[in-house]
PDB file of N, CA and C in Angstrom:
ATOM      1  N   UNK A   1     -78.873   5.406 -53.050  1.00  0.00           N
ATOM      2  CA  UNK A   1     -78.624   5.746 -51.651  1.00  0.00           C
ATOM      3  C   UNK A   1     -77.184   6.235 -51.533  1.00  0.00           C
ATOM      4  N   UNK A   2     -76.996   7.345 -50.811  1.00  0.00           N
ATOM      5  CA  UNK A   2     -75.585   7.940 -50.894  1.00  0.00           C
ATOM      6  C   UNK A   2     -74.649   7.038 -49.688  1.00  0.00           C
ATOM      7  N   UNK A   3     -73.306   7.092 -49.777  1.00  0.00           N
ATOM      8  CA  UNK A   3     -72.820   6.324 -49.216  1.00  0.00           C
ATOM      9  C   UNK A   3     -72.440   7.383 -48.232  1.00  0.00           C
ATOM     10  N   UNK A   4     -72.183   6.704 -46.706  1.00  0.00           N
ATOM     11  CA  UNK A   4     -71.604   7.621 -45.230  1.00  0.00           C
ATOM     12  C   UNK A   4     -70.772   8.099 -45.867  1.00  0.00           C
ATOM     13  N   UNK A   5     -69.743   8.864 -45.488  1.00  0.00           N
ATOM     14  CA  UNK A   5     -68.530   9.157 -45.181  1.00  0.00           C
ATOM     15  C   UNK A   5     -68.024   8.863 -43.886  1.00  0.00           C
ATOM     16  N   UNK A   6     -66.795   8.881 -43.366  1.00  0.00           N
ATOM     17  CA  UNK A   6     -65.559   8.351 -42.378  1.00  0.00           C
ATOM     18  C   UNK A   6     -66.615   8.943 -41.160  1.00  0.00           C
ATOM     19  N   UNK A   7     -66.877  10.220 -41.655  1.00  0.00           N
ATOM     20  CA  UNK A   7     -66.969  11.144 -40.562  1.00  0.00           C
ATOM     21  C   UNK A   7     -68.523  11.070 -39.764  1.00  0.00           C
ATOM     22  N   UNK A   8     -69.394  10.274 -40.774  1.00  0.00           N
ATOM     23  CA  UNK A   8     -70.264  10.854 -40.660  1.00  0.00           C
ATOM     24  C   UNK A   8     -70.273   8.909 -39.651  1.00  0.00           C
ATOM     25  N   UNK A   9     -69.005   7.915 -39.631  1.00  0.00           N
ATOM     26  CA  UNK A   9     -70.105   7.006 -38.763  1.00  0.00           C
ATOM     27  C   UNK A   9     -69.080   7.275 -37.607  1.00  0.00           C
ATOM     28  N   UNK A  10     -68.509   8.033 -37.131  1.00  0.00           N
ATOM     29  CA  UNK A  10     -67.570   8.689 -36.349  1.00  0.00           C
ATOM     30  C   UNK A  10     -68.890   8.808 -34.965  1.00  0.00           C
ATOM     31  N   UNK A  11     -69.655   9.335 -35.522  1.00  0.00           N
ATOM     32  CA  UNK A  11     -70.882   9.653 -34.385  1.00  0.00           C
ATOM     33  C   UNK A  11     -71.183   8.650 -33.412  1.00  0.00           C
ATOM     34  N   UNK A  12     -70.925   8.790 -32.255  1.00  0.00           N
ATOM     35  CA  UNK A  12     -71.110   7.894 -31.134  1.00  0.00           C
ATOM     36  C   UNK A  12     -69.888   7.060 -30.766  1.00  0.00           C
ATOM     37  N   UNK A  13     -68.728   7.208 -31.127  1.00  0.00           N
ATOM     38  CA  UNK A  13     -67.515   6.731 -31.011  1.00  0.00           C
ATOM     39  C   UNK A  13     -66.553   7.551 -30.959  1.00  0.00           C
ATOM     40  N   UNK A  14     -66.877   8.987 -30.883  1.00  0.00           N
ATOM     41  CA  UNK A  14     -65.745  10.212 -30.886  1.00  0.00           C
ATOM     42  C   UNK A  14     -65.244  10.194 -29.305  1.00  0.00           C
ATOM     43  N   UNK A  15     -66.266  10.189 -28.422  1.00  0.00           N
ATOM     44  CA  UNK A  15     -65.387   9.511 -26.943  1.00  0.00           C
ATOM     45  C   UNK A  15     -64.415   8.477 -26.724  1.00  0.00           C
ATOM     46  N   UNK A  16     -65.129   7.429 -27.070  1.00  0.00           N
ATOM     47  CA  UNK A  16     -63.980   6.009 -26.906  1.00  0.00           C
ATOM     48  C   UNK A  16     -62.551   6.577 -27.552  1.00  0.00           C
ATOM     49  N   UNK A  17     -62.659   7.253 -28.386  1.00  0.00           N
ATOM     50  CA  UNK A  17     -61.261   7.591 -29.274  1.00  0.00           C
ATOM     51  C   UNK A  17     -60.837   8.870 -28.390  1.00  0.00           C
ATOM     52  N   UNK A  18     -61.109   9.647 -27.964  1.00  0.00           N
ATOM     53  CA  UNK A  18     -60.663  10.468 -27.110  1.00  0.00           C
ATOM     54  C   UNK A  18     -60.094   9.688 -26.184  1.00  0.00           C
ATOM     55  N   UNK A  19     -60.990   8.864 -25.283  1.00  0.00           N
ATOM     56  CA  UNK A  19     -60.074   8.129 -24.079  1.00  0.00           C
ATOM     57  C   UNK A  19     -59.344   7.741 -24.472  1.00  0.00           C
ATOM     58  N   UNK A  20     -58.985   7.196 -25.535  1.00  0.00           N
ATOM     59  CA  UNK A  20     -57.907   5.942 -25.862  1.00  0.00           C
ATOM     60  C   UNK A  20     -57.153   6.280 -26.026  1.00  0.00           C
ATOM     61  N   UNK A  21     -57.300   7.561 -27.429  1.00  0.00           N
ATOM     62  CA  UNK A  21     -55.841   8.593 -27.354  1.00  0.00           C
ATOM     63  C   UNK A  21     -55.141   8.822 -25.911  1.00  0.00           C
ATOM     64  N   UNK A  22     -56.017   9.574 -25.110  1.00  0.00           N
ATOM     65  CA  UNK A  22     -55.494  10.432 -23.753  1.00  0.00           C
ATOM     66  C   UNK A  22     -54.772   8.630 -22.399  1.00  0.00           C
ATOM     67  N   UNK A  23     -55.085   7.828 -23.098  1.00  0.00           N
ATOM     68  CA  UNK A  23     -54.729   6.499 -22.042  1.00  0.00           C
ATOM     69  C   UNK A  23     -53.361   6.683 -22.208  1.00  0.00           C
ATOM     70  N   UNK A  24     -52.796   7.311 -22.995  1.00  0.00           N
ATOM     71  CA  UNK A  24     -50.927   6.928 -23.516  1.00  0.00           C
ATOM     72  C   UNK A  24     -50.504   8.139 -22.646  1.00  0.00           C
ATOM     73  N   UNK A  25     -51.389   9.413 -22.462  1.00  0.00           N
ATOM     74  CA  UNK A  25     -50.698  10.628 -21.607  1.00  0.00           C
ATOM     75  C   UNK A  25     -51.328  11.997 -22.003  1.00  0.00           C
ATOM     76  N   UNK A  26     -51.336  12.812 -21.059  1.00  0.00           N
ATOM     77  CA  UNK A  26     -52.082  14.257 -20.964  1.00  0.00           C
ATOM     78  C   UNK A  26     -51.738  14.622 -22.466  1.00  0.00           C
ATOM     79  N   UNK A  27     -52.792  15.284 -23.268  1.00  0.00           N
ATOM     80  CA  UNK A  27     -52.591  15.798 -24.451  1.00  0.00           C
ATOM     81  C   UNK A  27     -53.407  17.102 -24.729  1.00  0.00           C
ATOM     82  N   UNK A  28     -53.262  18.224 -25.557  1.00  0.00           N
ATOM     83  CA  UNK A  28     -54.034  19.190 -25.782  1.00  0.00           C
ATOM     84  C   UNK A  28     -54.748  18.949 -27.124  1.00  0.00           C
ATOM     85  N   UNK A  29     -55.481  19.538 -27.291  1.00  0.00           N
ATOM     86  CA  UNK A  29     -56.749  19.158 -28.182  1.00  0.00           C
ATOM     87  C   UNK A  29     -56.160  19.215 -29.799  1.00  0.00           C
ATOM     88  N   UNK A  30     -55.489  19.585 -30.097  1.00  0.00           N
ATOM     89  CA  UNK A  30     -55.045  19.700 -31.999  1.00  0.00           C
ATOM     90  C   UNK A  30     -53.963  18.191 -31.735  1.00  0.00           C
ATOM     91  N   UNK A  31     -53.333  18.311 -30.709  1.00  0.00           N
ATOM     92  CA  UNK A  31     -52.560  16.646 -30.757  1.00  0.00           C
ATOM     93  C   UNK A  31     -53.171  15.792 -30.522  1.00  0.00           C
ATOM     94  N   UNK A  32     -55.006  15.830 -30.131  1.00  0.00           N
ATOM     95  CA  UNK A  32     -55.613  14.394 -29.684  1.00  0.00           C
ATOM     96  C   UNK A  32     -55.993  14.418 -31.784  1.00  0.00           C
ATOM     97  N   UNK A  33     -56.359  15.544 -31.641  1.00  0.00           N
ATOM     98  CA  UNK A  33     -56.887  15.136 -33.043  1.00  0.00           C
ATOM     99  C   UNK A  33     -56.111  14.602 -33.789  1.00  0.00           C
ATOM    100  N   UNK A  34     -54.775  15.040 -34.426  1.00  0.00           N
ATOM    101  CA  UNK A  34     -53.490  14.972 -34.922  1.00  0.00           C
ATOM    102  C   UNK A  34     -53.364  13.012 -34.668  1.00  0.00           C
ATOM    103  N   UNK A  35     -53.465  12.612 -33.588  1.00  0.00           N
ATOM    104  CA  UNK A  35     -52.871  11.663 -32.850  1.00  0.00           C
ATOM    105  C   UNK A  35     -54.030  10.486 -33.892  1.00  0.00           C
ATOM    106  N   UNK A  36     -55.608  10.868 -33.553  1.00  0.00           N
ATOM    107  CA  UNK A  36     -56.314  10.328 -34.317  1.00  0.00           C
ATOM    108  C   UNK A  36     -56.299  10.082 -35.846  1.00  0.00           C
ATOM    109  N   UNK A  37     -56.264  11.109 -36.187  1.00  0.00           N
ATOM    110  CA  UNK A  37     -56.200  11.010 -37.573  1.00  0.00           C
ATOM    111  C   UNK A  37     -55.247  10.330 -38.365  1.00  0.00           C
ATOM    112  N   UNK A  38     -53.898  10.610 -37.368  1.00  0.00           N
ATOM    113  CA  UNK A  38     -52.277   9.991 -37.733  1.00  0.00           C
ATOM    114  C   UNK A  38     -52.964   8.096 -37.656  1.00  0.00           C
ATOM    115  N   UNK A  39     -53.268   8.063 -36.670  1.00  0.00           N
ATOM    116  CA  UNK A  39     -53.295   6.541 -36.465  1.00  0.00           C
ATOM    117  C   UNK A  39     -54.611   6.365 -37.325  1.00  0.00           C
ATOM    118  N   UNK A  40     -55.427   6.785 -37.523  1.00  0.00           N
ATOM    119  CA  UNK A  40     -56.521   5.835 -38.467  1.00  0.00           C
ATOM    120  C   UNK A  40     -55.699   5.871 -40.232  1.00  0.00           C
ATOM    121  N   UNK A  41     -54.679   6.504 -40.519  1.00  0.00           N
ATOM    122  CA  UNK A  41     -54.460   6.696 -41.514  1.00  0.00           C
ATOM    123  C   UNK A  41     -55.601   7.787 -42.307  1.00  0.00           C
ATOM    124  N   UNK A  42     -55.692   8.622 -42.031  1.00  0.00           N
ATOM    125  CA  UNK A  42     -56.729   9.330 -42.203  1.00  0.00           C
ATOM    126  C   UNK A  42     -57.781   9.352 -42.207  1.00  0.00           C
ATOM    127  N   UNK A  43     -57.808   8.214 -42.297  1.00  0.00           N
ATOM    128  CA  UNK A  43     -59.827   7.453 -42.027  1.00  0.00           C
ATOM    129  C   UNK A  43     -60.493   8.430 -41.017  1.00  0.00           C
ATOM    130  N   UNK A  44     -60.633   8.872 -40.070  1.00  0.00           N
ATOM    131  CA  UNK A  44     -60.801   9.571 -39.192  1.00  0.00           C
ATOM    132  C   UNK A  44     -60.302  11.018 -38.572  1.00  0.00           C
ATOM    133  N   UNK A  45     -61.571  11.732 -39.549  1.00  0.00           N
ATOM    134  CA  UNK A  45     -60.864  13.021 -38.811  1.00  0.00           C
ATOM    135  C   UNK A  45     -61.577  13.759 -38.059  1.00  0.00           C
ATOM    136  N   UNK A  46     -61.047  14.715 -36.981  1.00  0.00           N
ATOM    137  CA  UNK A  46     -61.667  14.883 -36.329  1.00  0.00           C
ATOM    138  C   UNK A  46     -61.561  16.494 -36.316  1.00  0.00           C
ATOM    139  N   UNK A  47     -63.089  16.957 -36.804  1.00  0.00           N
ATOM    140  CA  UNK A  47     -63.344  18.603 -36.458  1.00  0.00           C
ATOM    141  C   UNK A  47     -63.216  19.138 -35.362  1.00  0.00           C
ATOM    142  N   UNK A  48     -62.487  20.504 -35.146  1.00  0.00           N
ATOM    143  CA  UNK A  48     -62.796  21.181 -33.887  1.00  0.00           C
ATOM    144  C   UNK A  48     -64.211  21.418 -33.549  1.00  0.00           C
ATOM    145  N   UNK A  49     -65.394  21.535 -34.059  1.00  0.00           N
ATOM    146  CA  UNK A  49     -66.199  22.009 -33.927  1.00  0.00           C
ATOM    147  C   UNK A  49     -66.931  20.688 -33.180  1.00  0.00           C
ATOM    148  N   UNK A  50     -66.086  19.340 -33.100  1.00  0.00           N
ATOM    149  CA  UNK A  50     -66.747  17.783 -32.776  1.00  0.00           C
ATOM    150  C   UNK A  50     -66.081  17.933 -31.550  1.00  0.00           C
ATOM    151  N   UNK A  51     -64.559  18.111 -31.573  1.00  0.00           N
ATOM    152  CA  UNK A  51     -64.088  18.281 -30.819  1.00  0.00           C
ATOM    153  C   UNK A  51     -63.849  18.640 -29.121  1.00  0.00           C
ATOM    154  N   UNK A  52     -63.686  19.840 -29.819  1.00  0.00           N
ATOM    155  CA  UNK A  52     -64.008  20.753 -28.356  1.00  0.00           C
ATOM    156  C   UNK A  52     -65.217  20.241 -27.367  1.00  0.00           C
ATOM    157  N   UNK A  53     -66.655  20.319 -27.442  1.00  0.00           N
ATOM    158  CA  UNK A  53     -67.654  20.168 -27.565  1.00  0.00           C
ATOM    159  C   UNK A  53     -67.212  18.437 -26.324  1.00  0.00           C
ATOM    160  N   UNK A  54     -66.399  17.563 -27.251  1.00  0.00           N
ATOM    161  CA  UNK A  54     -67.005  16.561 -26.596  1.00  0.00           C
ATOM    162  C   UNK A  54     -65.676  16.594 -25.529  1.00  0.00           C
ATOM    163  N   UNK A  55     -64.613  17.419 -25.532  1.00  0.00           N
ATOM    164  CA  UNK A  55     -63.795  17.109 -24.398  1.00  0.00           C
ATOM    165  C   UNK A  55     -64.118  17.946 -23.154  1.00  0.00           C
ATOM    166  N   UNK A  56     -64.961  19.045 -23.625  1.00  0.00           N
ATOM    167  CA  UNK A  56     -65.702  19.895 -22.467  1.00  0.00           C
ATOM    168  C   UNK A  56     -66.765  19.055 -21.494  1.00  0.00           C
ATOM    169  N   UNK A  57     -67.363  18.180 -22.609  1.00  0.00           N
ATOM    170  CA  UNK A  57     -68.633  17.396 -21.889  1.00  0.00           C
ATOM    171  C   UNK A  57     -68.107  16.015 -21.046  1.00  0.00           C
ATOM    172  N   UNK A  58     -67.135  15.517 -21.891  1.00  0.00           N
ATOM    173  CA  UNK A  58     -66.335  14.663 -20.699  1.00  0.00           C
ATOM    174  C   UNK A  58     -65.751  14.932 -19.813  1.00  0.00           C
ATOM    175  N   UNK A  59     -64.814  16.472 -19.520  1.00  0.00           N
ATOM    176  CA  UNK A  59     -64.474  16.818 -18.497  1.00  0.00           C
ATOM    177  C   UNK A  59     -65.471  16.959 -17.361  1.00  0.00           C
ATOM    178  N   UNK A  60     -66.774  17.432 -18.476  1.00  0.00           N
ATOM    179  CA  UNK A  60     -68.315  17.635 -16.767  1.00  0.00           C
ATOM    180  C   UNK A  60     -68.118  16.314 -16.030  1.00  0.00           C
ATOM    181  N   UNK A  61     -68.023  14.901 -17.179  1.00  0.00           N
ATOM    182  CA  UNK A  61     -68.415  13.982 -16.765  1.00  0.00           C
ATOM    183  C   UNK A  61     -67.937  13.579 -15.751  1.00  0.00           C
ATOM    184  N   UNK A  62     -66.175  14.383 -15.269  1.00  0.00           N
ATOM    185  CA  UNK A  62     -65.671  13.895 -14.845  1.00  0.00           C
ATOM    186  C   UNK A  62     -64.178  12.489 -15.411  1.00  0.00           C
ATOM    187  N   UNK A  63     -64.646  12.287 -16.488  1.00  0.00           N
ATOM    188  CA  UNK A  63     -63.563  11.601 -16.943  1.00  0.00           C
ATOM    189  C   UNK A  63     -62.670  11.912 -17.355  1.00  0.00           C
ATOM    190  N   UNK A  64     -62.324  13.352 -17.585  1.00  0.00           N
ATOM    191  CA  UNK A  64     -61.417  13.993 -18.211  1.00  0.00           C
ATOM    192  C   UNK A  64     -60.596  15.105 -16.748  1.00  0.00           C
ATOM    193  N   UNK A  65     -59.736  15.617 -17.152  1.00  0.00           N
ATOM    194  CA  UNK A  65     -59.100  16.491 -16.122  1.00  0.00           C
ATOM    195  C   UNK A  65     -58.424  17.285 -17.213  1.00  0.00           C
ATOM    196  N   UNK A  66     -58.480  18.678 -16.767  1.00  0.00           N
ATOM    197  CA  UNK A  66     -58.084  19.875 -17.535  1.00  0.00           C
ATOM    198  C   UNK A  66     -56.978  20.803 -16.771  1.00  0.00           C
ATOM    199  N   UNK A  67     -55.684  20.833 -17.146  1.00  0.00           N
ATOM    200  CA  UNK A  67     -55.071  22.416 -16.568  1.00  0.00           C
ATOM    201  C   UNK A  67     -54.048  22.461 -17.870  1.00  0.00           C
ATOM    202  N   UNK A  68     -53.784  24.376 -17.741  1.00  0.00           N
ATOM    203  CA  UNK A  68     -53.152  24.791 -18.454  1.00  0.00           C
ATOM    204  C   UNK A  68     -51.637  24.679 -18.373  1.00  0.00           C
ATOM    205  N   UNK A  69     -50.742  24.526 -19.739  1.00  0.00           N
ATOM    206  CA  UNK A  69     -49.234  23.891 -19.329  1.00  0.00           C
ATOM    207  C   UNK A  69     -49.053  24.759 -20.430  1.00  0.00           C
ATOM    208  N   UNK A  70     -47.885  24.085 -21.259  1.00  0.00           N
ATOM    209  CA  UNK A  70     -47.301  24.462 -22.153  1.00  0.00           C
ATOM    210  C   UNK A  70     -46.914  23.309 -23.222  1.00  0.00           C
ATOM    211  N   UNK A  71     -47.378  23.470 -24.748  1.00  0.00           N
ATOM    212  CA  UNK A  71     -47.186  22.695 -25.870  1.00  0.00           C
ATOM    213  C   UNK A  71     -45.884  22.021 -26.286  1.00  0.00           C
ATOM    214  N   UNK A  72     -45.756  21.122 -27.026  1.00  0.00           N
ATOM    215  CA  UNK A  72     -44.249  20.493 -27.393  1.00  0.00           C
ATOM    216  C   UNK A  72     -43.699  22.111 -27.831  1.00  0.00           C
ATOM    217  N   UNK A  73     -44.377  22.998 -28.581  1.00  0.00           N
ATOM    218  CA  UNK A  73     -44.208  23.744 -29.396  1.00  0.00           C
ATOM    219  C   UNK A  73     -43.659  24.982 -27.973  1.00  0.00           C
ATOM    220  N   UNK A  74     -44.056  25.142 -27.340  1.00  0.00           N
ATOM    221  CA  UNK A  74     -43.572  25.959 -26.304  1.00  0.00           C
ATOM    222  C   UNK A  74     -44.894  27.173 -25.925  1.00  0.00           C
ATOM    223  N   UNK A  75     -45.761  26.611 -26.624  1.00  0.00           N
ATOM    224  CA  UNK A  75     -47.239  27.482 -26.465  1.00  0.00           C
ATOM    225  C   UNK A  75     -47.669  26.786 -25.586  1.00  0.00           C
ATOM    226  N   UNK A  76     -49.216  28.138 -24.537  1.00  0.00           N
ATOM    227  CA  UNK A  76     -49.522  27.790 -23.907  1.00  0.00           C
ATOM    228  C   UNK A  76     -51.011  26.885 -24.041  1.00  0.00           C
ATOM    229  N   UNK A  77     -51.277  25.849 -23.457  1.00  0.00           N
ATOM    230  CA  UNK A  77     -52.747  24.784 -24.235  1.00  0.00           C
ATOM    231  C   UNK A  77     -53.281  24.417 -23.185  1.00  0.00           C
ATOM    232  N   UNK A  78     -54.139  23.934 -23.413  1.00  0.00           N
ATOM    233  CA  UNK A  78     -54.961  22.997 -22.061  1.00  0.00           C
ATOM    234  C   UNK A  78     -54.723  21.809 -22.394  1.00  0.00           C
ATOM    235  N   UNK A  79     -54.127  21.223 -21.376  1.00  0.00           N
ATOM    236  CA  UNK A  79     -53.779  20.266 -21.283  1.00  0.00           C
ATOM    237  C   UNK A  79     -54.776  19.136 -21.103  1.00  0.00           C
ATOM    238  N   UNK A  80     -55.264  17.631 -21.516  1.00  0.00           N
ATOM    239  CA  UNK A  80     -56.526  17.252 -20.924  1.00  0.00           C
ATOM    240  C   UNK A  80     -55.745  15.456 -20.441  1.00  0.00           C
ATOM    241  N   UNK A  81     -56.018  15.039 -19.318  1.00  0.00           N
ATOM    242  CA  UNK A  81     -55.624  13.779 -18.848  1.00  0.00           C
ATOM    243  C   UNK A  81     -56.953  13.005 -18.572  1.00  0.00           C
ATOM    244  N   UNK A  82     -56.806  11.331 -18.339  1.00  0.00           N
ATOM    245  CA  UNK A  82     -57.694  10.302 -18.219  1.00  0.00           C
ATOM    246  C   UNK A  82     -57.754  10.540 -16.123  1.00  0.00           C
ATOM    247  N   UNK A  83     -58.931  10.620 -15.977  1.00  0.00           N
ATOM    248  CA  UNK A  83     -59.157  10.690 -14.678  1.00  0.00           C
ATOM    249  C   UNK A  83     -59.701   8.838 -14.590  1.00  0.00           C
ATOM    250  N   UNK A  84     -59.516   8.478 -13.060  1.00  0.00           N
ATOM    251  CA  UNK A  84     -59.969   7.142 -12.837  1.00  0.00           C
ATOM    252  C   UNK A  84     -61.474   6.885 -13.347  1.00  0.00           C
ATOM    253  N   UNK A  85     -62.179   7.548 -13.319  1.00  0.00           N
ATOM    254  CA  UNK A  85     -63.373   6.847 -14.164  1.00  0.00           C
ATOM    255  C   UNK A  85     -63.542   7.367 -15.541  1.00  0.00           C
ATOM    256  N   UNK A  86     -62.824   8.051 -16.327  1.00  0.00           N
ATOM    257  CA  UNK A  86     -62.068   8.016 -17.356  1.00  0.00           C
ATOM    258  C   UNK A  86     -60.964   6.603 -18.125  1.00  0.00           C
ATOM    259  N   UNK A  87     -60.895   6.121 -17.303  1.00  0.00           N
ATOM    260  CA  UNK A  87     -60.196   4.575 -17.474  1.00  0.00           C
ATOM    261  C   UNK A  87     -61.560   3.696 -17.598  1.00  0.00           C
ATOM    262  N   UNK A  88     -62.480   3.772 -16.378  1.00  0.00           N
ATOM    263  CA  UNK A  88     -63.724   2.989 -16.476  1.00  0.00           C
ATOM    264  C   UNK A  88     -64.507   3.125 -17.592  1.00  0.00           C
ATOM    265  N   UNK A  89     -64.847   4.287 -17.463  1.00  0.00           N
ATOM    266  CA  UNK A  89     -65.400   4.350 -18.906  1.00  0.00           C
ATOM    267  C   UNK A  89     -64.764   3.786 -20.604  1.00  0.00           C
ATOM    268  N   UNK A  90     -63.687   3.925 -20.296  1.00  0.00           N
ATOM    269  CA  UNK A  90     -62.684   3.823 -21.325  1.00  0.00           C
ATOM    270  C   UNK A  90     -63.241   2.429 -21.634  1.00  0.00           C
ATOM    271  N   UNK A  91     -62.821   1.384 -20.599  1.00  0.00           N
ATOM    272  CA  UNK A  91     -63.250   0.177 -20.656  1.00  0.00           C
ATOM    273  C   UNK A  91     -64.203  -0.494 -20.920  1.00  0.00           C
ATOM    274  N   UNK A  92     -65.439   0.048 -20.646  1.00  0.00           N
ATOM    275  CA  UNK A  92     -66.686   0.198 -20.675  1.00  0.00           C
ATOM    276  C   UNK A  92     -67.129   0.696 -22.272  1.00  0.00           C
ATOM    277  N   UNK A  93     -66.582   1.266 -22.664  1.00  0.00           N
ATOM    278  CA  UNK A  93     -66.928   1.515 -24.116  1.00  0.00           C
ATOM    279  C   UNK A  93     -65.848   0.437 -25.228  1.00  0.00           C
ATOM    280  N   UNK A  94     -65.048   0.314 -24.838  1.00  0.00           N
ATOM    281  CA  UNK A  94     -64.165  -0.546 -25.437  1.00  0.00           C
ATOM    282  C   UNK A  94     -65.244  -1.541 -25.636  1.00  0.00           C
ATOM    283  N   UNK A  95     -65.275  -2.344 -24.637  1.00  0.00           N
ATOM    284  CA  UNK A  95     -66.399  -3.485 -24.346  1.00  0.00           C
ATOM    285  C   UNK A  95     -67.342  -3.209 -25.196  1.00  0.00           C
ATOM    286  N   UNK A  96     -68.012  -2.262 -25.295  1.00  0.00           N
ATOM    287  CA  UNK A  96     -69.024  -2.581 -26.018  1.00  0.00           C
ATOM    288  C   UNK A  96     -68.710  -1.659 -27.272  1.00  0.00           C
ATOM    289  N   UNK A  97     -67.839  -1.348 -27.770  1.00  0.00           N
ATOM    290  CA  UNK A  97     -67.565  -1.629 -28.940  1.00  0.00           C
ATOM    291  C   UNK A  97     -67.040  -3.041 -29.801  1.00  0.00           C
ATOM    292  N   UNK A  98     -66.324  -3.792 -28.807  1.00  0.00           N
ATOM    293  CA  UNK A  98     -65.953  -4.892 -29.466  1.00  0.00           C
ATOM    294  C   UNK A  98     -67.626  -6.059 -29.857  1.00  0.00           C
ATOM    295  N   UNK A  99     -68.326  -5.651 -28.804  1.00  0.00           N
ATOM    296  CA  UNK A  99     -69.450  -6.700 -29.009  1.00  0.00           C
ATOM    297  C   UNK A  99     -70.133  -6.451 -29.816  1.00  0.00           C
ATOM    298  N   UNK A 100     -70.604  -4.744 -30.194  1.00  0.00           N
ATOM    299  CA  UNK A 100     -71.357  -4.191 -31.360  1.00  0.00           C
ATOM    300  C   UNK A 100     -70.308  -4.132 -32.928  1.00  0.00           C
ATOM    301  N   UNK A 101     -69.257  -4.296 -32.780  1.00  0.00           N
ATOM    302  CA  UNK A 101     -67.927  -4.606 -34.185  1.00  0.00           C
ATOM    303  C   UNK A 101     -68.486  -5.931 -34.210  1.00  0.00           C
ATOM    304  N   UNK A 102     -68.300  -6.798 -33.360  1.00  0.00           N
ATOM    305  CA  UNK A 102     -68.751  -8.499 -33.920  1.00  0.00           C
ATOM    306  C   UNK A 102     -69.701  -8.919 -34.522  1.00  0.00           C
ATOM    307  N   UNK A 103     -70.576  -7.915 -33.723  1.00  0.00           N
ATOM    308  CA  UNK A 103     -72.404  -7.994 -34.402  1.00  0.00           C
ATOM    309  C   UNK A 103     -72.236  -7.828 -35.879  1.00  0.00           C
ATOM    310  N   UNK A 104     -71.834  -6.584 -36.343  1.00  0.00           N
ATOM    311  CA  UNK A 104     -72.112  -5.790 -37.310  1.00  0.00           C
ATOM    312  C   UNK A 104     -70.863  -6.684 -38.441  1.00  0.00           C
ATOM    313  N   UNK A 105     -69.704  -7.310 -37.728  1.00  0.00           N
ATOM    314  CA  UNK A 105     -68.993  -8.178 -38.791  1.00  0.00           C
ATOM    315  C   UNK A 105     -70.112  -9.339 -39.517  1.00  0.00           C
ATOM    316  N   UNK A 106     -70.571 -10.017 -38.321  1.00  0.00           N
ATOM    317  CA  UNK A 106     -71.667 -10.898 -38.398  1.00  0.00           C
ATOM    318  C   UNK A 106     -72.335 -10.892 -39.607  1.00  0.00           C
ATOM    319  N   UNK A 107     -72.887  -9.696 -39.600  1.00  0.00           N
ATOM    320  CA  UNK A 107     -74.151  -9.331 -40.574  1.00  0.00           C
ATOM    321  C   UNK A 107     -73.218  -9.113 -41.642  1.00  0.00           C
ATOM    322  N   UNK A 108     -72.627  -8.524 -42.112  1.00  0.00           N
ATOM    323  CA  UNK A 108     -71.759  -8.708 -43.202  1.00  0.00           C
ATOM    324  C   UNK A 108     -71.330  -8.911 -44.057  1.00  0.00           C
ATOM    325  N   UNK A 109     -70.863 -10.202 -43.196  1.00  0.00           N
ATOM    326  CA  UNK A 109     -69.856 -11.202 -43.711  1.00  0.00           C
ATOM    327  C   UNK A 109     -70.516 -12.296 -43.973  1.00  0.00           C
ATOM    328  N   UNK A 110     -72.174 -12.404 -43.545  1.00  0.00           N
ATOM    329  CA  UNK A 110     -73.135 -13.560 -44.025  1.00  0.00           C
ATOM    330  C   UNK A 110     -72.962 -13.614 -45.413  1.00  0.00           C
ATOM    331  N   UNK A 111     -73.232 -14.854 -45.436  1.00  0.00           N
ATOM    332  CA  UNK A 111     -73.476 -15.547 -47.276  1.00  0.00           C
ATOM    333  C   UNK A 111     -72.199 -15.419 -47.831  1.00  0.00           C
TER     334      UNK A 111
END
């Protein structure tokens, strides 16, 4: 049986890590990734092609907020911030990530 890769159990948790990044302050999309990857120690990386895709669909959701600014770099980016149910949600997935991490330590760490 082949073993996952980083990326491949990334699936269904690429939001929570978006919010969490964007909870510290408005960021454009190569620094959320950047930001991720920096902090998992590379464990986690994140494709544009994953990317994009899911900060477009959270902005529908509403949890996200989008306008155009300008980069540390002095380029122009879209900027993306945590809207108030962008925090809820945030929380809301936190939560149940910590309860589905305990589960899955559980099983584990038996025997």
């Amino acid at each position: 049986m082949p073993l996952k890769t980083p990326n491949a159990l990334l699936h269904g948790t690429l939001d929570a890590l978006i919010l969490k990044t964007l909870a510290g302050g408005p960021l454009h999309g190569y620094a959320i990734a950047t930001f991720i990857e920096e902090t998992s120690g590379e464990t986690v990386v994140v494709e544009e092609g994953s990317l994009y895709p899911a900060l477009y669909r959270m902005e529908r959701r509403g949890w996200l907020e989008a306008e155009w600014g300008t980069s540390e770099l002095g380029r122009r980016a879209k900027l993306y911030r945590l809207t108030y149910d962008g925090r809820a949600q945030l929380a809301a997935e936190t939560a149940t990530w910590r309860r589905f991490s305990a589960g899955v330590s559980k099983i584990l760490l038996a025997r």
